[in-house]
N, C-alpha and C. Protein backbone atom coordinates (compact mmCIF):
# COMPACT_ATOMS: atom_id res chain seq x y z
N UNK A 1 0.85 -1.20 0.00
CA UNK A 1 0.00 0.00 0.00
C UNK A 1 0.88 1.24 0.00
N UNK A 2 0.77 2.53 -0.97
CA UNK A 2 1.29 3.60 -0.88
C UNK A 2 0.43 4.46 -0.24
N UNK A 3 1.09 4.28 1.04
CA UNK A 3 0.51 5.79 2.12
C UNK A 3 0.63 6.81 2.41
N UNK A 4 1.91 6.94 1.45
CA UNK A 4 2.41 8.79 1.77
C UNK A 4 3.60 8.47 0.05
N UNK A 5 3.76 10.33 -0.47
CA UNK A 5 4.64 10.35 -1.53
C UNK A 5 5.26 11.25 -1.35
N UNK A 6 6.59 11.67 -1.03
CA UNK A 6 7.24 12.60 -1.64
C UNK A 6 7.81 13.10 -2.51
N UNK A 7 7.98 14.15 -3.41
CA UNK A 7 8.45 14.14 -4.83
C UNK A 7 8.36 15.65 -5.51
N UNK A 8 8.44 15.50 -6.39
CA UNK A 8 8.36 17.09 -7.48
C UNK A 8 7.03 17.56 -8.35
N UNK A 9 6.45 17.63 -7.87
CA UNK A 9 5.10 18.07 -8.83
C UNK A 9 5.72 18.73 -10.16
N UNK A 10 5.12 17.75 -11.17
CA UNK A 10 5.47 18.18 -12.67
C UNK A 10 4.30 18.15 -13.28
N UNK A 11 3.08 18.37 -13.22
CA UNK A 11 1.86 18.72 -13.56
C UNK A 11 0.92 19.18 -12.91
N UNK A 12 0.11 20.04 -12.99
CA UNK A 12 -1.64 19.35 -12.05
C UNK A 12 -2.36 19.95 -12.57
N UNK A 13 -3.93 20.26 -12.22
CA UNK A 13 -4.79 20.92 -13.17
C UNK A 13 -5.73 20.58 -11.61
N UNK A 14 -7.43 20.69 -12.06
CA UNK A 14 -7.80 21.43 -10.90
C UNK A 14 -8.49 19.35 -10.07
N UNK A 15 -8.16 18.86 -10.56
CA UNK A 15 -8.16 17.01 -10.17
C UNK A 15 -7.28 16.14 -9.96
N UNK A 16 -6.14 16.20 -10.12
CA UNK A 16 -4.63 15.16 -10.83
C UNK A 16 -3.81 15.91 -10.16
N UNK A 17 -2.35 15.37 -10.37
CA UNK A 17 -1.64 16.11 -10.09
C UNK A 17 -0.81 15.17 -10.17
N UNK A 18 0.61 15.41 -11.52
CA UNK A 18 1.83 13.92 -11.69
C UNK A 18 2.65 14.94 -10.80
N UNK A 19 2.92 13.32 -9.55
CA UNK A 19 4.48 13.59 -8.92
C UNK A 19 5.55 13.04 -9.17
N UNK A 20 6.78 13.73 -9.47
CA UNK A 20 7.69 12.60 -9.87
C UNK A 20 8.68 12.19 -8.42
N UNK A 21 8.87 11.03 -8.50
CA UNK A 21 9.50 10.50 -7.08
C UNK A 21 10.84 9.53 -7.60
N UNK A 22 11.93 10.50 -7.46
CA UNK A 22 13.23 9.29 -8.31
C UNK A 22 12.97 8.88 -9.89
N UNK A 23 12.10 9.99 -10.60
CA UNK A 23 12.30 9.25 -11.77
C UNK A 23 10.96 8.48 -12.29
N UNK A 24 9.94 8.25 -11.29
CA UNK A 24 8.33 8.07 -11.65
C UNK A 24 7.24 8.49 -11.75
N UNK A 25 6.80 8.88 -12.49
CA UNK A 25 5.50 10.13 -12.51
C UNK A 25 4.64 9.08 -11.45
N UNK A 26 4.21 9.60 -10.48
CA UNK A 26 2.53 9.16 -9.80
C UNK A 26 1.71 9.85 -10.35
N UNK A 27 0.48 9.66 -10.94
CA UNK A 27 -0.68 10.36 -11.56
C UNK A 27 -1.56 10.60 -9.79
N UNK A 28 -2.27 11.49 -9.41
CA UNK A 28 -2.67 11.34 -8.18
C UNK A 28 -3.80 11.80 -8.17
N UNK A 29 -4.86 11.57 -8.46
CA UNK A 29 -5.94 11.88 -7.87
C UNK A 29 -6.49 13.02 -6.45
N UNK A 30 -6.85 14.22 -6.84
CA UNK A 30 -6.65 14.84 -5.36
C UNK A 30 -8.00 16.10 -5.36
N UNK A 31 -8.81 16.15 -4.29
CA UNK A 31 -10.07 17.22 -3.81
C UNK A 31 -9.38 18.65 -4.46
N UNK A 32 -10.25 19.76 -4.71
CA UNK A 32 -9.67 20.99 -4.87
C UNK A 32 -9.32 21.81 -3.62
N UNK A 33 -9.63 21.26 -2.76
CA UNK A 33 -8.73 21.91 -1.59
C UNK A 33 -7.31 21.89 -1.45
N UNK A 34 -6.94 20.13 -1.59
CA UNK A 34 -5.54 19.95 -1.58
C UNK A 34 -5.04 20.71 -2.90
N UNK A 35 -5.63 20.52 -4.18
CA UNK A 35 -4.84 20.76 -5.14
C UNK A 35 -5.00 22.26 -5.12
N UNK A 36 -5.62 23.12 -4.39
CA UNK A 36 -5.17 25.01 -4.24
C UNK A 36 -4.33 25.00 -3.16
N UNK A 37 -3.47 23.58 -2.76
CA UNK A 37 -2.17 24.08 -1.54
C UNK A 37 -1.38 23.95 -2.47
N UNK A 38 -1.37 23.12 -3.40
CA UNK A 38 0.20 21.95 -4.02
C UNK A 38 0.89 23.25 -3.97
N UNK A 39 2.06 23.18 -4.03
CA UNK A 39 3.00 24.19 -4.72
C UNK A 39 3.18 24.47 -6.11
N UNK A 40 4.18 24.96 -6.90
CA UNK A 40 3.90 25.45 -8.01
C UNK A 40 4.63 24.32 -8.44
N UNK A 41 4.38 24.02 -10.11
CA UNK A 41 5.38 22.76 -10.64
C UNK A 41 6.75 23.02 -10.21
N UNK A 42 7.58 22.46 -10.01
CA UNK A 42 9.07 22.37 -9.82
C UNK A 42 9.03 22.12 -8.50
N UNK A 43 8.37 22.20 -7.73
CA UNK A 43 8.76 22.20 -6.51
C UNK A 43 8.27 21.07 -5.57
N UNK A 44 8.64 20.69 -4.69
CA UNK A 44 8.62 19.17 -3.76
C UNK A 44 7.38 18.95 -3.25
N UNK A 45 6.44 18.44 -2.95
CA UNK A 45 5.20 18.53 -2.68
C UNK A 45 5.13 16.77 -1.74
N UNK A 46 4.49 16.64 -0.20
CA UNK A 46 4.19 15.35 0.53
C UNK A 46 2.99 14.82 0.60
N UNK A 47 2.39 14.38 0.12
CA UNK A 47 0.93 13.52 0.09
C UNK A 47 0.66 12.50 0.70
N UNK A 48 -0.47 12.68 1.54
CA UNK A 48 -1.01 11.64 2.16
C UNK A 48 -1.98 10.77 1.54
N UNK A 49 -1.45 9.60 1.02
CA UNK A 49 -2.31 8.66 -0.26
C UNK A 49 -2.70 7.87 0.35
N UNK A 50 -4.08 7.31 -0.48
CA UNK A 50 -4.49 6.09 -0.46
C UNK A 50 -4.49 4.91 -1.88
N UNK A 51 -4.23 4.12 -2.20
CA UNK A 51 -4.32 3.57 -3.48
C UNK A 51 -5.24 2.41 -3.27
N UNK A 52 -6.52 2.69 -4.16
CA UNK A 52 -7.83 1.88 -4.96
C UNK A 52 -7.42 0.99 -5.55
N UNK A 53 -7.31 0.24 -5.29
CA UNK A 53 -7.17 -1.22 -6.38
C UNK A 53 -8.57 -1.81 -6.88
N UNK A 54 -8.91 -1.64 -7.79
CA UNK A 54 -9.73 -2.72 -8.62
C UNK A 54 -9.38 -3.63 -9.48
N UNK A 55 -10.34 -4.29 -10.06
CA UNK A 55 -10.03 -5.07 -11.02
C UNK A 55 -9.39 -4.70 -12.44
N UNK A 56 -9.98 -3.78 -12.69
CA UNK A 56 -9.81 -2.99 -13.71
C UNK A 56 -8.81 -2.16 -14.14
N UNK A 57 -8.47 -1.54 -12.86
CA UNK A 57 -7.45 -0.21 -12.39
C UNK A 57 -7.14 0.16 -11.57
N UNK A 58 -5.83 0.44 -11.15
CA UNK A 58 -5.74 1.25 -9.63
C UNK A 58 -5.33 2.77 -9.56
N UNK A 59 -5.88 3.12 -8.75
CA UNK A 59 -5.90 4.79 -8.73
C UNK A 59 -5.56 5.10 -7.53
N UNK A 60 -4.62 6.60 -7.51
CA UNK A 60 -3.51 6.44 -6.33
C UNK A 60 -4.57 8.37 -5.92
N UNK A 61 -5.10 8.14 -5.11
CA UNK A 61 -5.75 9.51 -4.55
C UNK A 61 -4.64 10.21 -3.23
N UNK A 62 -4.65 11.58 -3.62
CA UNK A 62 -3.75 12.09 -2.54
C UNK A 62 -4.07 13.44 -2.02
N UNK A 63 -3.87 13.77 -0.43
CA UNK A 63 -4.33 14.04 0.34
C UNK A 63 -3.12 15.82 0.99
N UNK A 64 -3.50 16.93 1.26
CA UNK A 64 -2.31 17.69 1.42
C UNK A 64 -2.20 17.38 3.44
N UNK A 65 -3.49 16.68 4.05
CA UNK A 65 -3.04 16.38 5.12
C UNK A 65 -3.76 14.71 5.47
N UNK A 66 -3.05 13.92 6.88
CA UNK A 66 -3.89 12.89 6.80
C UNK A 66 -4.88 12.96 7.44
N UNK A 67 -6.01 14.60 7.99
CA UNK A 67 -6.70 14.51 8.57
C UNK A 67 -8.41 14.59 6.97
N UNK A 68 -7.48 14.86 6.01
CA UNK A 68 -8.11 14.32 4.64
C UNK A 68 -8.46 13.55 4.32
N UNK A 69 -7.44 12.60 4.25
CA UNK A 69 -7.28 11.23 3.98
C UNK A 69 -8.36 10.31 4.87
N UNK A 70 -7.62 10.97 6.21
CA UNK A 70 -9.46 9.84 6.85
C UNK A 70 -10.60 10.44 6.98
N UNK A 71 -11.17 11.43 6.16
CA UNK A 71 -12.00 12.05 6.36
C UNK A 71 -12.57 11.16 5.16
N UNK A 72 -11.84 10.97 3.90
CA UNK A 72 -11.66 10.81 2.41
C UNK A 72 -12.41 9.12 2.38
N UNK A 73 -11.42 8.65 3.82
CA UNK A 73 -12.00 6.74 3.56
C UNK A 73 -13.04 6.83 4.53
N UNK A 74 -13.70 7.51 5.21
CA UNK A 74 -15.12 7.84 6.00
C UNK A 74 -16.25 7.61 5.03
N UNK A 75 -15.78 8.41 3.79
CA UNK A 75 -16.46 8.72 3.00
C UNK A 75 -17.03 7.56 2.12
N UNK A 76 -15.25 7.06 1.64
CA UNK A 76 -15.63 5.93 0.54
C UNK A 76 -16.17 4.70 1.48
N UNK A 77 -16.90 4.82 2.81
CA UNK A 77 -17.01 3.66 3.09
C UNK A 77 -18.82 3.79 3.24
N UNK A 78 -19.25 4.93 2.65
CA UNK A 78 -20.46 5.34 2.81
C UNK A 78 -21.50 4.25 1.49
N UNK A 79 -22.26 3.06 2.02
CA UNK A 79 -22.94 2.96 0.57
C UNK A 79 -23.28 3.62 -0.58
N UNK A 80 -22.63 3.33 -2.37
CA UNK A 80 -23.24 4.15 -3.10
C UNK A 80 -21.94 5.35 -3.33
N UNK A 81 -21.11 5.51 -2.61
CA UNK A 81 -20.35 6.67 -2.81
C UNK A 81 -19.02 6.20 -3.28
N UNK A 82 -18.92 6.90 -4.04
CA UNK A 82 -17.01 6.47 -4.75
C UNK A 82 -16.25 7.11 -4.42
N UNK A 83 -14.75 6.75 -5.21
CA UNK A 83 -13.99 7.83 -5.24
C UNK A 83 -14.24 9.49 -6.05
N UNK A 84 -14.69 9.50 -7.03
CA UNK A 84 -15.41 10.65 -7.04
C UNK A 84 -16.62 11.80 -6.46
N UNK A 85 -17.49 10.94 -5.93
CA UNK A 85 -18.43 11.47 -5.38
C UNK A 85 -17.78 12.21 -3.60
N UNK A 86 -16.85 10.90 -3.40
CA UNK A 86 -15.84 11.20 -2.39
C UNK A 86 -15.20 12.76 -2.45
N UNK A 87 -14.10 12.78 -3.48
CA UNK A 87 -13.65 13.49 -3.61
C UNK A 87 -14.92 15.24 -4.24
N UNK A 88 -15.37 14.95 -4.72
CA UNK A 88 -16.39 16.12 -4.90
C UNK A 88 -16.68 16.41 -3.58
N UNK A 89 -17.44 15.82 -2.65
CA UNK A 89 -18.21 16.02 -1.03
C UNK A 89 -16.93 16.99 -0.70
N UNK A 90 -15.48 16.44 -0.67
CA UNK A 90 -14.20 17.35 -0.14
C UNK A 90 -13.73 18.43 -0.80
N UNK A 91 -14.05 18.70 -1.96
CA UNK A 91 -13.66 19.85 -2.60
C UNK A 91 -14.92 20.58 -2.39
N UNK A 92 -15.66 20.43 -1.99
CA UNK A 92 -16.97 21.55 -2.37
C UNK A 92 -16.94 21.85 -0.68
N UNK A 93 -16.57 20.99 0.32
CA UNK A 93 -16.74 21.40 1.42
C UNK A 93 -15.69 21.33 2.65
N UNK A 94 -14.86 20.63 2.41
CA UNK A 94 -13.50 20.56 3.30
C UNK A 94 -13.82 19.83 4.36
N UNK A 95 -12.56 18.89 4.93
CA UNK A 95 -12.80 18.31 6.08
C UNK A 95 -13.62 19.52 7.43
N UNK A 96 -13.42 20.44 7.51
CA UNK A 96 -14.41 20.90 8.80
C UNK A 96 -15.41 21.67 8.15
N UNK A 97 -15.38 21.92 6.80
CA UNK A 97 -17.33 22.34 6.08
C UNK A 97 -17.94 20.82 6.74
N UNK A 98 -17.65 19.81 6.32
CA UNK A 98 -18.35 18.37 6.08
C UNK A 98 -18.62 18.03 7.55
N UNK A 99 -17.06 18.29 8.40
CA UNK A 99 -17.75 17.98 10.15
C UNK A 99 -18.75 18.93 10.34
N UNK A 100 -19.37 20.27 10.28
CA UNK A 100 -19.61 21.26 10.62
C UNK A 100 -21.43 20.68 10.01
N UNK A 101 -21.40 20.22 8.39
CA UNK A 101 -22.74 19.78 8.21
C UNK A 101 -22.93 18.74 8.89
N UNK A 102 -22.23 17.31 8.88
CA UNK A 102 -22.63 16.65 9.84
C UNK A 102 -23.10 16.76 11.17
N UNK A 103 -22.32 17.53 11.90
CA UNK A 103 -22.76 17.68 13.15
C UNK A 103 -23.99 18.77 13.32
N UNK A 104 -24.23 19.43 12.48
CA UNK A 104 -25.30 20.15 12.14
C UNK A 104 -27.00 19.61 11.34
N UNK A 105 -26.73 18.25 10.93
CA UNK A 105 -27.43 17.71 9.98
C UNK A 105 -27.87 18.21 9.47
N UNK A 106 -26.87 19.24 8.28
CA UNK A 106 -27.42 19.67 7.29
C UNK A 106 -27.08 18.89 5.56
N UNK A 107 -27.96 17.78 5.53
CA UNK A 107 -27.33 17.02 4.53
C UNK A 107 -27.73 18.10 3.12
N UNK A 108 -28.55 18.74 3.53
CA UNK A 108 -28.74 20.06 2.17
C UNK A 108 -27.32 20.51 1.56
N UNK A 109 -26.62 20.66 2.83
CA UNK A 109 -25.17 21.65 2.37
C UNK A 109 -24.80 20.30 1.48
N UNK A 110 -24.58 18.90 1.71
CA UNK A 110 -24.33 18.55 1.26
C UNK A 110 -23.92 17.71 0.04
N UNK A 111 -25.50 17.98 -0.15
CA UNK A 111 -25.86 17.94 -1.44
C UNK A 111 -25.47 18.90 -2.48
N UNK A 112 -24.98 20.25 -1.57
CA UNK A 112 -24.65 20.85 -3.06
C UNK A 112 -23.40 20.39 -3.85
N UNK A 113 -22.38 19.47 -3.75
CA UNK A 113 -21.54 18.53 -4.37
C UNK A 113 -22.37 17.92 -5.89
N UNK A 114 -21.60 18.29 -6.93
CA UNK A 114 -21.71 17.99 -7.86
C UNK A 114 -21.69 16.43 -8.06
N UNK A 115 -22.77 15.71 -8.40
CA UNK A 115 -23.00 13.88 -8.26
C UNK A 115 -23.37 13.59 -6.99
N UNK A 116 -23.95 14.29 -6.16
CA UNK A 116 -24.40 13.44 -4.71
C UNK A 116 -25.96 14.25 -4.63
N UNK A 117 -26.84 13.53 -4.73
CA UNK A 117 -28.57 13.69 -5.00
C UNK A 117 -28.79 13.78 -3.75
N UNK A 118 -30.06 13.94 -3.12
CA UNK A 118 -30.63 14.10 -1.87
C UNK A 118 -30.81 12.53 -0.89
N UNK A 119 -31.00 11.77 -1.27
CA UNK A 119 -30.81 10.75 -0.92
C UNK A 119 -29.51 9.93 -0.68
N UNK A 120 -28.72 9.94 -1.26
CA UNK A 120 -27.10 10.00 -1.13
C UNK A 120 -26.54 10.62 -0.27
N UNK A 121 -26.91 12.18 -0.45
CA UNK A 121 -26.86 13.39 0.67
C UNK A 121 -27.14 12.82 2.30
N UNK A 122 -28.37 12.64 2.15
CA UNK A 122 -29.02 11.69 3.44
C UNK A 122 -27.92 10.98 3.72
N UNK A 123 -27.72 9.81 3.23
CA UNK A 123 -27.61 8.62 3.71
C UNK A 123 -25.80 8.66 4.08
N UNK A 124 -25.30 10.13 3.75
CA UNK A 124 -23.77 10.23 4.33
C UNK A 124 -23.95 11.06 5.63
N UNK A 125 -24.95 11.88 5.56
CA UNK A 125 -25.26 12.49 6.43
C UNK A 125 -25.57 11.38 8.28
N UNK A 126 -26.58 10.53 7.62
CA UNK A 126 -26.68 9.31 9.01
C UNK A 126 -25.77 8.32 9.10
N UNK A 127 -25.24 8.19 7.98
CA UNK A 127 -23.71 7.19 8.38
C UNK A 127 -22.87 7.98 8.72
N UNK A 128 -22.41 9.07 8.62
CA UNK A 128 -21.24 9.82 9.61
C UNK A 128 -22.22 10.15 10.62
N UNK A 129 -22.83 10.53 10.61
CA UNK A 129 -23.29 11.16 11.89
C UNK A 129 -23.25 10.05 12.99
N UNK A 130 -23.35 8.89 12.85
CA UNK A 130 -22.88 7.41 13.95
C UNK A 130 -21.45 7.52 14.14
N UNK A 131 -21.01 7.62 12.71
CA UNK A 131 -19.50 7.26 13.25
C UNK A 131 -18.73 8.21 14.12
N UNK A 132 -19.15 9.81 13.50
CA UNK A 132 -18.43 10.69 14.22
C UNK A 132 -19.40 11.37 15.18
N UNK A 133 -19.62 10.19 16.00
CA UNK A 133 -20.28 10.92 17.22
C UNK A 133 -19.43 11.64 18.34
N UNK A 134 -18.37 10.84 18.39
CA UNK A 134 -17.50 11.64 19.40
C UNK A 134 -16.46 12.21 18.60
N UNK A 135 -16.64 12.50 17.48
CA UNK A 135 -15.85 13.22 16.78
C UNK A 135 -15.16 15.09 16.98
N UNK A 136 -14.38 15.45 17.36
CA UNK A 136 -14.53 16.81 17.59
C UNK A 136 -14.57 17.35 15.91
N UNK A 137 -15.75 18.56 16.29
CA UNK A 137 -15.39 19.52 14.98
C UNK A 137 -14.07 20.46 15.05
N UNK A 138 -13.71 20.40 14.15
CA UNK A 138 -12.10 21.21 14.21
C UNK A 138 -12.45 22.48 13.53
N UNK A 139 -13.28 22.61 12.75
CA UNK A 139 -13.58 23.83 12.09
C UNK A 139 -14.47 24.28 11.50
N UNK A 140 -14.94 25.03 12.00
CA UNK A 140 -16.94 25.17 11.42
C UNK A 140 -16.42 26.25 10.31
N UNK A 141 -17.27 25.95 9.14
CA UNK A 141 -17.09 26.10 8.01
C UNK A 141 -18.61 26.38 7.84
N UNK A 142 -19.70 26.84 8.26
CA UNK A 142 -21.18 26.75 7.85
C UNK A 142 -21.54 27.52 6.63
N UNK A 143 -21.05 28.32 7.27
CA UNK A 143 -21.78 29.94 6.20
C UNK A 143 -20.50 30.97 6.57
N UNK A 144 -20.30 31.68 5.35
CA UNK A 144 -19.75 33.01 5.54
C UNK A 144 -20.31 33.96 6.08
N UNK A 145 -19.39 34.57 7.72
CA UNK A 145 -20.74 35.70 7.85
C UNK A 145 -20.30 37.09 7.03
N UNK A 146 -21.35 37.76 7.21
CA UNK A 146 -21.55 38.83 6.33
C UNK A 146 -20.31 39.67 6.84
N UNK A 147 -19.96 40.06 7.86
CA UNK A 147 -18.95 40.84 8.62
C UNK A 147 -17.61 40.81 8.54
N UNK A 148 -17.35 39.53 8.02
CA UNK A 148 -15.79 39.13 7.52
C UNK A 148 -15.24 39.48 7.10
N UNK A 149 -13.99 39.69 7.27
CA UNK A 149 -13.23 40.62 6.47
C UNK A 149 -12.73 39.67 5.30
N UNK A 150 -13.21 40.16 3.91
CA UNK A 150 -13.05 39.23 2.32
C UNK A 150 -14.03 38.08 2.66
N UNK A 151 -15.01 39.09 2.98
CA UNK A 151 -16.18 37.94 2.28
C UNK A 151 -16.87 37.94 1.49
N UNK A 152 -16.41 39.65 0.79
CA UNK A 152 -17.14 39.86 -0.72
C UNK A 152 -16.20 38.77 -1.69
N UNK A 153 -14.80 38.61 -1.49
CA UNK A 153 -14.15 38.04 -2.08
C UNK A 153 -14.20 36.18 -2.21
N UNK A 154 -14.74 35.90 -1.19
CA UNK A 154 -15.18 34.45 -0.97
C UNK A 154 -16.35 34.40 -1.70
N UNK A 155 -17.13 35.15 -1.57
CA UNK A 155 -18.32 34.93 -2.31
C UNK A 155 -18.22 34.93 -3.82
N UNK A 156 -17.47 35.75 -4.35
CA UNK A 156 -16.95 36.36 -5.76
C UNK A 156 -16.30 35.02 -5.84
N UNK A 157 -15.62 34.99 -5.35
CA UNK A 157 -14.83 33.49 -5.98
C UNK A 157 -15.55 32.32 -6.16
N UNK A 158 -16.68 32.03 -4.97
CA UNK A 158 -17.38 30.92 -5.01
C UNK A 158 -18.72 31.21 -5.78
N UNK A 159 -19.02 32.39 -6.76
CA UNK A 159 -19.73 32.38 -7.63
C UNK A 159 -18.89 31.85 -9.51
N UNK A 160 -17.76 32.04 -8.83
CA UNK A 160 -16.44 31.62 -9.81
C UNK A 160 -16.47 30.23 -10.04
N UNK A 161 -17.38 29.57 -9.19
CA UNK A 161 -16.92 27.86 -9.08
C UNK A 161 -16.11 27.42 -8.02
N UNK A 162 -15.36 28.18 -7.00
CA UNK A 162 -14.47 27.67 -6.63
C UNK A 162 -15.26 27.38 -5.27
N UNK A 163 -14.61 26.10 -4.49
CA UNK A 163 -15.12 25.99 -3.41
C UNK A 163 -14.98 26.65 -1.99
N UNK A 164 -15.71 26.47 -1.26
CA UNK A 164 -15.67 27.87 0.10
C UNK A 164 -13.93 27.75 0.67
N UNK A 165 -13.60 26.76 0.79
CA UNK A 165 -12.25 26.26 1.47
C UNK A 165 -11.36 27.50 0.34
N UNK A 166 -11.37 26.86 -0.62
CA UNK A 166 -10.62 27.68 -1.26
C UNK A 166 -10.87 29.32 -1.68
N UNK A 167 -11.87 29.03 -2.00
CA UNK A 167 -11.96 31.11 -1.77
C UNK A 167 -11.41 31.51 -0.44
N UNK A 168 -11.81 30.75 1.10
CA UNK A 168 -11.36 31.48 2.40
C UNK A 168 -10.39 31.47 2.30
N UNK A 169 -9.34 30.65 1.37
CA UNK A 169 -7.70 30.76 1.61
C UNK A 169 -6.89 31.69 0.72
N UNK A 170 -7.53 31.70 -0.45
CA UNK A 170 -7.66 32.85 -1.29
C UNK A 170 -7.89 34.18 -0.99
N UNK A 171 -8.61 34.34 -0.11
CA UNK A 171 -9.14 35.27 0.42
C UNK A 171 -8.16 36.32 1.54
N UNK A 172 -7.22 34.79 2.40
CA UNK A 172 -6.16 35.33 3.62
C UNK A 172 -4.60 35.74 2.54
N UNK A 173 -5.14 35.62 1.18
CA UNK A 173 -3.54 35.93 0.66
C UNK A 173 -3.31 37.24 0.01
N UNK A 174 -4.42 38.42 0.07
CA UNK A 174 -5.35 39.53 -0.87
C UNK A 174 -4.67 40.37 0.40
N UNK A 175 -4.51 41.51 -0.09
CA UNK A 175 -4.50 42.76 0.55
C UNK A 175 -5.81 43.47 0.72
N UNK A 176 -6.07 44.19 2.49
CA UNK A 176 -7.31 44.39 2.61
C UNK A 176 -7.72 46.13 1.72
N UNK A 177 -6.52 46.65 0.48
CA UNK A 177 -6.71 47.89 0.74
C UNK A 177 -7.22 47.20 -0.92
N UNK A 178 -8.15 48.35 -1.80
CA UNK A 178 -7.98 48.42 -2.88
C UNK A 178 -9.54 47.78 -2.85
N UNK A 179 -10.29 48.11 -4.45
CA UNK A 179 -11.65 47.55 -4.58
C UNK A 179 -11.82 46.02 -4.43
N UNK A 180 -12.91 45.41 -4.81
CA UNK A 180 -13.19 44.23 -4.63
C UNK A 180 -12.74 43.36 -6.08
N UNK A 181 -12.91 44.22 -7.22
CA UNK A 181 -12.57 43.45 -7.99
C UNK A 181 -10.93 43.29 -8.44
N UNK A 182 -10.18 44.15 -7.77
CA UNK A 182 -8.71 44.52 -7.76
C UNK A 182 -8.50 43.09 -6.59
N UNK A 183 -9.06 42.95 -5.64
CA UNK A 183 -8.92 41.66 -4.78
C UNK A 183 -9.02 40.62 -5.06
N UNK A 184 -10.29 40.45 -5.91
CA UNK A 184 -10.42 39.04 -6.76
C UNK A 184 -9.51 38.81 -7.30
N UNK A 185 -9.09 39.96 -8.35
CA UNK A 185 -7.94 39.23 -9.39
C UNK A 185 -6.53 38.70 -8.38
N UNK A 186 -6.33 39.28 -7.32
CA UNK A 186 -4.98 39.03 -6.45
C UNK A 186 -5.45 37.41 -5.87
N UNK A 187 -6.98 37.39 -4.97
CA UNK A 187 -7.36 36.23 -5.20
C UNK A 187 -6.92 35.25 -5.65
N UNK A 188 -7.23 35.09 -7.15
CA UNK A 188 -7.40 34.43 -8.57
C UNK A 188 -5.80 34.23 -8.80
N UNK A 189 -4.89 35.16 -8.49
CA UNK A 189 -3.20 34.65 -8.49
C UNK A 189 -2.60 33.86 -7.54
N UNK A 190 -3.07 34.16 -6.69
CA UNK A 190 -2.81 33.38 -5.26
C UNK A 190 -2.92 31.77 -5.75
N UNK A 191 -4.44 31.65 -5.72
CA UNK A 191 -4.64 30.02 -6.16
C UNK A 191 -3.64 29.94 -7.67
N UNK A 192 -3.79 30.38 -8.55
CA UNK A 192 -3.07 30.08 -9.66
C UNK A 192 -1.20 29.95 -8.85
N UNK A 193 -0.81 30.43 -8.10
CA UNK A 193 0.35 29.97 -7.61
C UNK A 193 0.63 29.02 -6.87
N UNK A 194 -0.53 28.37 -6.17
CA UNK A 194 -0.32 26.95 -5.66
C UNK A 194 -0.17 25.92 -6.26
């Protein structure tokens, strides 16, 4: 089993990401949270993996922490849910958006993940909600409040497509002086440099 990679990121795009390790590209599978940390190509990047074996194919998914990773096999152990649907639930909401709906039972939030229907939604919603009963939330992620400082910019971004995790981090890399749309674009470089 490959549980962790260290290496050189020589590709990624906003799903994948090839690491080379001594000379081997890993193709890696990875949430858009992790992939708005990676670093820029050339540079060394540590992943916390899991590798899927099927019959068919194996696919090496990777993680920028391992509190991802087991958030990630929580997930895939949910009836009905894959590695994609997996990885969507984590890019659209981050390990403490996802504790924050769970412990909230708001399987609505969680439905807004691109491939997970209301019933799906449900049914991750009452299977974590058993498992992580004594789970601490590490980071409530619910809603942006209105008062925040760059939360025109979170919002702007997450009308952009991008997910809340990543606009809020996007958001801490912007200077607070200058209009909103002068912020976005600083925004919008920030992630393009990870």
């Amino acid at each position: 089993m490959i549980s962790e990679i260290t290496g050189i990121v020589v590709q990624k795009d906003q799903d994948t990401c090839v690491v080379n390790v001594h000379g081997i590209g890993f193709l890696v599978e990875t949430s858009r949270i992790t992939t708005a940390q990676l670093p820029a190509c050339g540079h060394e990047v540590h992943l916390y993996t899991h590798l899927v074996v099927r019959e068919d194919n194996w696919r090496l998914v990777g993680f920028i922490s391992p509190e991802e990773r087991e958030t990630f096999l929580d997930l895939l152990s949910v009836g009905g849910l894959g590695i994609k649907g997996a990885l969507s639930v984590l890019s659209v909401l981050g390990v403490g958006g996802l504790e924050d709906a769970i412990a909230q039972g708001d399987w609505q939030r969680i439905k807004e993940a691109p491939g997970v229907g209301a019933k799906l939604a449900q049914r991750i919603q009452l299977e974590l909600s058993g498992k992580w009963q004594n789970r601490p939330v590490k980071a409530a992620t619910s809603h942006p409040l209105a008062d925040e400082p760059g939360d025109e910019i979170v919002q702007g971004l997450m009308a952009l497509g991008y997910s809340r995790e990543e606009a809020q981090y996007a958001a801490q890399q912007v200077d607070s002086q200058g209009d909103v749309a002068t912020r976005i674009r600083q925004a919008l470089r920030a992630l393009d440099r990870r």
